[in-house]
C-alpha atoms as a PDB file:
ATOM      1  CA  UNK A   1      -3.730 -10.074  18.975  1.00  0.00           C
ATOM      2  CA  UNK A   2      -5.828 -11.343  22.139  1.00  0.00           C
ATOM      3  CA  UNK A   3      -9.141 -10.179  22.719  1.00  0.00           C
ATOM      4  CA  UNK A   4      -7.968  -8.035  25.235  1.00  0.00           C
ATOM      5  CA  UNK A   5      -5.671  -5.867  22.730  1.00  0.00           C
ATOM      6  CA  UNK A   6      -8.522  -5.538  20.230  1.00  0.00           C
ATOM      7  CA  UNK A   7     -11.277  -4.614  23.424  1.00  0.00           C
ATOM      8  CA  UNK A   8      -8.661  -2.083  24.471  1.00  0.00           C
ATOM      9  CA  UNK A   9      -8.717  -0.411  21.009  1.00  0.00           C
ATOM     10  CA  UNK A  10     -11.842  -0.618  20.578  1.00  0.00           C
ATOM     11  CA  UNK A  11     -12.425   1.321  24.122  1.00  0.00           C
ATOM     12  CA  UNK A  12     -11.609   4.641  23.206  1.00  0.00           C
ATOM     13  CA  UNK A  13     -12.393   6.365  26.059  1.00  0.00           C
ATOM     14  CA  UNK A  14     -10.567   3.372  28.405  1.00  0.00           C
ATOM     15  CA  UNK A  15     -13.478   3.276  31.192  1.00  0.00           C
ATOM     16  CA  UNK A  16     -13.242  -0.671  30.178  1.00  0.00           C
ATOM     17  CA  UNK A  17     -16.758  -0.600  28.956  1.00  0.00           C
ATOM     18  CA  UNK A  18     -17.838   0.160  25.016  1.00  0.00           C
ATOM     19  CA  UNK A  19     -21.104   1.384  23.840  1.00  0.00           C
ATOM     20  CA  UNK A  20     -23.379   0.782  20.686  1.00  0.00           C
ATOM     21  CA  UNK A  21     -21.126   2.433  18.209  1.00  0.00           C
ATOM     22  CA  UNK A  22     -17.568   1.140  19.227  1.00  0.00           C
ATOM     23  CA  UNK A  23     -18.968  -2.279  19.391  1.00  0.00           C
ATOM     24  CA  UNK A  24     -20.358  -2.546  15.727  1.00  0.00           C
ATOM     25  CA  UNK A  25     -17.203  -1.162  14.597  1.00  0.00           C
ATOM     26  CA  UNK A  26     -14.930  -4.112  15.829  1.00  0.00           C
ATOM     27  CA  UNK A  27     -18.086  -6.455  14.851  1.00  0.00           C
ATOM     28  CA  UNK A  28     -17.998  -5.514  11.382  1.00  0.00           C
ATOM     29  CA  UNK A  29     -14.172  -5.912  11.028  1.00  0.00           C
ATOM     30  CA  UNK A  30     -15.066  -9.812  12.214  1.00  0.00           C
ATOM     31  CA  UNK A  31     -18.184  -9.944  10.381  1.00  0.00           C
ATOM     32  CA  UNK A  32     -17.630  -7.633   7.534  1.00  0.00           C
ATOM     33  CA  UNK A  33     -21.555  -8.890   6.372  1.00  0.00           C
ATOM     34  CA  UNK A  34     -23.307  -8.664   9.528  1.00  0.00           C
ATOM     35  CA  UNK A  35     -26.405  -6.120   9.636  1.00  0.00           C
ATOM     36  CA  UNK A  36     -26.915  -3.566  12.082  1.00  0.00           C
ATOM     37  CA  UNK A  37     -29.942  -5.469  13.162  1.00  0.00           C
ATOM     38  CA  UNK A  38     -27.845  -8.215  13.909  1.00  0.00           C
ATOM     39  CA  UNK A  39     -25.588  -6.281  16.109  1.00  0.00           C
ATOM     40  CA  UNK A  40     -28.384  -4.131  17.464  1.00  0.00           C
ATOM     41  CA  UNK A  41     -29.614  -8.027  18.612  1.00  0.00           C
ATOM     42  CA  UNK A  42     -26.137  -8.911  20.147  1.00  0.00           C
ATOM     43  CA  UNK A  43     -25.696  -5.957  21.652  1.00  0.00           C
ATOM     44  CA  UNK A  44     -28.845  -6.225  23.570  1.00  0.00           C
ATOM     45  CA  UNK A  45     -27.978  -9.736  24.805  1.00  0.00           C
ATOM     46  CA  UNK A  46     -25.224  -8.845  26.041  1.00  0.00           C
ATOM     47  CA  UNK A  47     -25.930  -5.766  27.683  1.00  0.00           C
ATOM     48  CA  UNK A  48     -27.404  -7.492  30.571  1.00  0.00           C
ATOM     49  CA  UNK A  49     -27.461  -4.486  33.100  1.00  0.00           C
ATOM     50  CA  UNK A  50     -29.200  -2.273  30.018  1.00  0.00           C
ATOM     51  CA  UNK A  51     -26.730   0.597  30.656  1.00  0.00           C
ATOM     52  CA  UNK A  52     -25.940   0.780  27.077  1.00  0.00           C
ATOM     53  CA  UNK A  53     -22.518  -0.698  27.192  1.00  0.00           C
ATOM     54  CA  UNK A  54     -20.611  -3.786  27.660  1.00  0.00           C
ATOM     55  CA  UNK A  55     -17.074  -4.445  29.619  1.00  0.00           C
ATOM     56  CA  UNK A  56     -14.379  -7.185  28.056  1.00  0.00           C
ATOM     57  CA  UNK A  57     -15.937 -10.157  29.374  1.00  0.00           C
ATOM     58  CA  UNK A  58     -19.069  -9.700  27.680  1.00  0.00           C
ATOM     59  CA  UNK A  59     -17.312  -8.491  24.579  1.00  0.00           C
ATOM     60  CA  UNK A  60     -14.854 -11.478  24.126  1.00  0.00           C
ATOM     61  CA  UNK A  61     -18.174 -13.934  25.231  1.00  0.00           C
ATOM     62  CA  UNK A  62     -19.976 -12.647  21.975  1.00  0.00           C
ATOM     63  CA  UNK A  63     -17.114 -13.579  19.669  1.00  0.00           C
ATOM     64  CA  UNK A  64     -17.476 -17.330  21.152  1.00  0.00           C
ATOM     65  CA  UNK A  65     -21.839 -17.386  20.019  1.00  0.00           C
ATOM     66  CA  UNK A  66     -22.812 -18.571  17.016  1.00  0.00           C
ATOM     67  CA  UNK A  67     -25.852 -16.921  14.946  1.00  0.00           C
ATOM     68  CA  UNK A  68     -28.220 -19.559  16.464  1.00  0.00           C
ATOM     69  CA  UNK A  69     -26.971 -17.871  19.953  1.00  0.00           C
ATOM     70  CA  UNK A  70     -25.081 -21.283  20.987  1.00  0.00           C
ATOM     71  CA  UNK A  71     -21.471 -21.195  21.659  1.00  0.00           C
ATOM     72  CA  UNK A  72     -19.533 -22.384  19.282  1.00  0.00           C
ATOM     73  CA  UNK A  73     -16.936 -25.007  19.782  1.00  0.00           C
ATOM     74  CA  UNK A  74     -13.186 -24.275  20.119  1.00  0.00           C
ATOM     75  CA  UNK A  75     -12.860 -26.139  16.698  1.00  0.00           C
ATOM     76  CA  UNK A  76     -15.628 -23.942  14.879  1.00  0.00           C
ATOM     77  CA  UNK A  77     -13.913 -20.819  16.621  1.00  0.00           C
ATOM     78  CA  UNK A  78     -10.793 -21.698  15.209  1.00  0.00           C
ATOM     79  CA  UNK A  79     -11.746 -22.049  11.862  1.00  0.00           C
ATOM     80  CA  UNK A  80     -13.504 -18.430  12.060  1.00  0.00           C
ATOM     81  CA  UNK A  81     -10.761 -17.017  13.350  1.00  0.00           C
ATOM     82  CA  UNK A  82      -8.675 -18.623  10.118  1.00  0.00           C
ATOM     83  CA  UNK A  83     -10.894 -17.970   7.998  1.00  0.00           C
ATOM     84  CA  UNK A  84     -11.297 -14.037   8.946  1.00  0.00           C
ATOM     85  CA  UNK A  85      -7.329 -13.466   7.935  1.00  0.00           C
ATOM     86  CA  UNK A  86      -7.910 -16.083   4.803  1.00  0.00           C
ATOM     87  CA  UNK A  87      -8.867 -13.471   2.760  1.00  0.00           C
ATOM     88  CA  UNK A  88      -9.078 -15.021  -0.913  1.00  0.00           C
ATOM     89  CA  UNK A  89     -10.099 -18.699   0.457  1.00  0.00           C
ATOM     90  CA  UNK A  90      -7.050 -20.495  -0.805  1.00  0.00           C
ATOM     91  CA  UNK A  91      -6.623 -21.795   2.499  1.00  0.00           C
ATOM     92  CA  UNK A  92      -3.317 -20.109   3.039  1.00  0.00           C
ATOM     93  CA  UNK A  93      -2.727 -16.758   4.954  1.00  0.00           C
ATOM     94  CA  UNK A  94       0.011 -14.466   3.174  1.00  0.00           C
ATOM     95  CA  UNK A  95       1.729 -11.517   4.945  1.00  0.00           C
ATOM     96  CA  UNK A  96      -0.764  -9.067   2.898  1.00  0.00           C
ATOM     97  CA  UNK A  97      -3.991 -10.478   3.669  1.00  0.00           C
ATOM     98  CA  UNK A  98      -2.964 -10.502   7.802  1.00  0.00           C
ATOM     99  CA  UNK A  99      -1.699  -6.747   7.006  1.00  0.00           C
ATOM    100  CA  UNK A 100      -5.439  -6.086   5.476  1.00  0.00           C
ATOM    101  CA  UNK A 101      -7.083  -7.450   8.910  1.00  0.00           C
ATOM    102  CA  UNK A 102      -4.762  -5.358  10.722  1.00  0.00           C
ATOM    103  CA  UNK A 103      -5.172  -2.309   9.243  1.00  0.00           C
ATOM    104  CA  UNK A 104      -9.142  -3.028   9.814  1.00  0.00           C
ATOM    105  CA  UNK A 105      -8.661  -2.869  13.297  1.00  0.00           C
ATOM    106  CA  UNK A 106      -6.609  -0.235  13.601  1.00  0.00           C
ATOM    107  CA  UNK A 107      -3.038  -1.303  13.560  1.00  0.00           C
ATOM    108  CA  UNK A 108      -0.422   0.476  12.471  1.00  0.00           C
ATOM    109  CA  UNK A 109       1.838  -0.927  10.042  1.00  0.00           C
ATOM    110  CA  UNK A 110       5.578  -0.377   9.269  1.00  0.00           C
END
């Protein structure tokens, strides 16, 4: 799933922007031990124009920061990414645990 699909789901209302509330909600499935003052401090960053929501660009950007506010390199990305869907740590992802991350965000399974 690109970060398009998972913006797009995220954006309920599909005016290609997200407040607050729809933003933590896709954070947490990523960082499922992030606090809200952590979000409340990403969320401010990127909410450059201060209207109170962010579009796709800024969304997908925020995913690619590191705590320290650096971005990360494709290599540490990659790893997170892995790591999100590696569920137990055995370094292996199984059909169940990528089922769990979906049905975080939203997807329907079959």
């Amino acid at each position: 799933m690109s970060m398009a699909e998972i913006f797009e789901r995220v954006d309920k209302n599909r005016d290609a922007k997200i407040p607050w509330d729809e933003f933590a909600e896709v954070i947490r499935v990523f960082y499922p031990k992030i606090t809200s003052e952590d979000i409340d401090k990403m969320f401010i960053v990127l909410d450059v124009d201060g209207d109170g929501q962010i579009d796709a660009v800024k969304f997908a950007s925020c995913l690619m920061v590191n705590e320290g506010g650096e971005r990360d390199d494709e290599e540490v990305v990659m790893k997170e990414a892995f790591d999100l869907y590696d569920i137990d740590g055995d370094r292996k992802i199984s059909a169940s645990e990528i089922h769990v991350v979906l049905k975080r965000l939203g997807e329907k399974q079959q």
